[in-house]
Protein backbone atom coordinates (compact mmCIF):
# COMPACT_ATOMS: atom_id res chain seq x y z
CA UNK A 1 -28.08 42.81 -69.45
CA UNK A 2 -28.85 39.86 -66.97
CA UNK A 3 -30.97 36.99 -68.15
CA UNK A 4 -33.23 34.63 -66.49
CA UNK A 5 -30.51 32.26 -66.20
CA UNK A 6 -28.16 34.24 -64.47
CA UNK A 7 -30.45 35.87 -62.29
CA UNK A 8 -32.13 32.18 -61.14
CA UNK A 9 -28.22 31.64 -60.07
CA UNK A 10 -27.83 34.60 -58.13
CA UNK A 11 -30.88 33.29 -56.13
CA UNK A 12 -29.51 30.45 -55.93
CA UNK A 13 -26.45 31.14 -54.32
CA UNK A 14 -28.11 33.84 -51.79
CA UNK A 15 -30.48 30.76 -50.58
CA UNK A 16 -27.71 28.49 -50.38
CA UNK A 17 -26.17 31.29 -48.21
CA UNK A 18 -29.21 31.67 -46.22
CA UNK A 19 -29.20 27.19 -45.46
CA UNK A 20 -25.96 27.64 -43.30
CA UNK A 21 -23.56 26.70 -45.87
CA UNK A 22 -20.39 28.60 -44.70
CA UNK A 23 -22.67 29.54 -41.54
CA UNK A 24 -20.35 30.36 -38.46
CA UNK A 25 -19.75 28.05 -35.10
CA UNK A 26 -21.52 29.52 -31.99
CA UNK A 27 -18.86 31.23 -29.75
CA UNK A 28 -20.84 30.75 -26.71
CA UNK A 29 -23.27 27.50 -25.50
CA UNK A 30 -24.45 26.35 -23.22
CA UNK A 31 -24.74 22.54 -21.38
CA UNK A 32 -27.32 21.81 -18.52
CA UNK A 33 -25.91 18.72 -15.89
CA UNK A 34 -29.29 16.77 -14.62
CA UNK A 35 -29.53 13.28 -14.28
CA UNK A 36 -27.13 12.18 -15.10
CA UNK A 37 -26.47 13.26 -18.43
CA UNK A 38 -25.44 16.61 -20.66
CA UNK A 39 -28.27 17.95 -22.27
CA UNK A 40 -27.13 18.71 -24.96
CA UNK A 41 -24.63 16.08 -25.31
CA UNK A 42 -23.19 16.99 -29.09
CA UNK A 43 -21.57 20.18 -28.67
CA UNK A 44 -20.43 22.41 -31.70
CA UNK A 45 -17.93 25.40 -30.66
CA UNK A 46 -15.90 27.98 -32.76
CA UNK A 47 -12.17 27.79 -31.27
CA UNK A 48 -12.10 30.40 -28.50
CA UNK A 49 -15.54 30.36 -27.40
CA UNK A 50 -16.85 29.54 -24.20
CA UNK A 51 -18.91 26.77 -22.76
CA UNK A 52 -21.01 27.94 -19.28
CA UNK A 53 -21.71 24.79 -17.36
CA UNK A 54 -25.29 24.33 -15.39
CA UNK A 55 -25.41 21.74 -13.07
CA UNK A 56 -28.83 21.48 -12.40
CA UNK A 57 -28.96 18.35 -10.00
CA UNK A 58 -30.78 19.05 -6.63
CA UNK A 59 -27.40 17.79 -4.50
CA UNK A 60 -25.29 15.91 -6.84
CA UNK A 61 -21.68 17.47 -8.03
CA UNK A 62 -20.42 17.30 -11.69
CA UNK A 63 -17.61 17.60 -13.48
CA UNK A 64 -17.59 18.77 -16.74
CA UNK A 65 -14.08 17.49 -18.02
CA UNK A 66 -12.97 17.27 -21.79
CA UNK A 67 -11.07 14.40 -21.84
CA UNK A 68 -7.12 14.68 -22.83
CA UNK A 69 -6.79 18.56 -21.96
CA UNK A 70 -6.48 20.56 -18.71
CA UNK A 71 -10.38 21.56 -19.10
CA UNK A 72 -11.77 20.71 -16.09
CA UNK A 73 -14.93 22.28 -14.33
CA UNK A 74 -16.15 20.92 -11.07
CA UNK A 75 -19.76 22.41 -9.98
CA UNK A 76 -21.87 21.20 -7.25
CA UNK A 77 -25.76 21.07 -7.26
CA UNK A 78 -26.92 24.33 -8.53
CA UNK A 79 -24.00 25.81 -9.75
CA UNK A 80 -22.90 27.31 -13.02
CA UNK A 81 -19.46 27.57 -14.48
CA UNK A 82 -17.71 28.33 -17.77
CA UNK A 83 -15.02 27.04 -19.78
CA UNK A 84 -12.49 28.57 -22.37
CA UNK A 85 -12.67 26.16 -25.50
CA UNK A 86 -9.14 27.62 -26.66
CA UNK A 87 -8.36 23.76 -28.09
CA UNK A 88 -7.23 23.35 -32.14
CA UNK A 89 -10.34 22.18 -34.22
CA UNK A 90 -11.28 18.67 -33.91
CA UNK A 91 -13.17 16.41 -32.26
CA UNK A 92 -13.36 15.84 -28.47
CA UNK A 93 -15.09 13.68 -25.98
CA UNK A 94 -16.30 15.23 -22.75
CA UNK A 95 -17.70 13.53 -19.21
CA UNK A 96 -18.44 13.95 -15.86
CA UNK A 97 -15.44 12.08 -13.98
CA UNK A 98 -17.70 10.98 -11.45
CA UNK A 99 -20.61 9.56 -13.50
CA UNK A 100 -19.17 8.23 -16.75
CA UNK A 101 -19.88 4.60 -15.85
CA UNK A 102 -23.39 5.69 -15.52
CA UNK A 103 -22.86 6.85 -19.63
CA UNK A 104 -22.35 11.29 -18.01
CA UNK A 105 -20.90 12.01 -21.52
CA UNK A 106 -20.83 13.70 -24.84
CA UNK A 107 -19.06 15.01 -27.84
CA UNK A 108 -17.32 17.94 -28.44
CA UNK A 109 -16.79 19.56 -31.74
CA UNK A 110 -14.48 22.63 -32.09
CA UNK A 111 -14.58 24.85 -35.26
């Protein structure tokens, strides 16, 4: 026989469920280059996934680089290319090599 009680908990624990608690990371996102900045800039990755790359600046190349690994994509205007986020789970920091002084960055979070 289940009671009130028990049964309020079961709902409970479905609706935490349903909130995202134990939700999975994305395995695919992705990150628009235009002026000058990463929209989004605060990336969150499940290891493996990949990251596609948009740069869409009229005539201006980007970089997409995350910073202390060999990940590394150069696009120019227009272009779009991807990245393998194979890296152990942590936190990274990513940038444009050419435009960090002018703040081209963001953070990388990998699952």
């Amino acid at each position: 026989m289940t009671t009130r009680f028990g049964v309020g908990l079961l709902a409970l624990a479905i609706l935490a469920g349903a909130c995202g608690h134990g939700a999975k990371a994305p395995t695919t996102l992705t990150v628009v280059q235009v002026n000058f900045r990463f929209e989004p800039a605060n990336l969150t990755l499940a290891r493996g996934g990949v990251v596609s790359v948009k740069d869409d600046a009229p005539v201006t190349p980007h970089t997409f680089t995350v910073k202390g690994t060999d990940i590394d994509v150069r696009n120019d205007a227009g272009d779009i290319g991807t990245a393998l986020i194979d890296l152990p789970p942590g936190t990274y920091t990513f940038i444009c090599r050419y435009h960090v002084s002018q703040g081209m960055k963001g953070t990388l979070i990998v699952r």
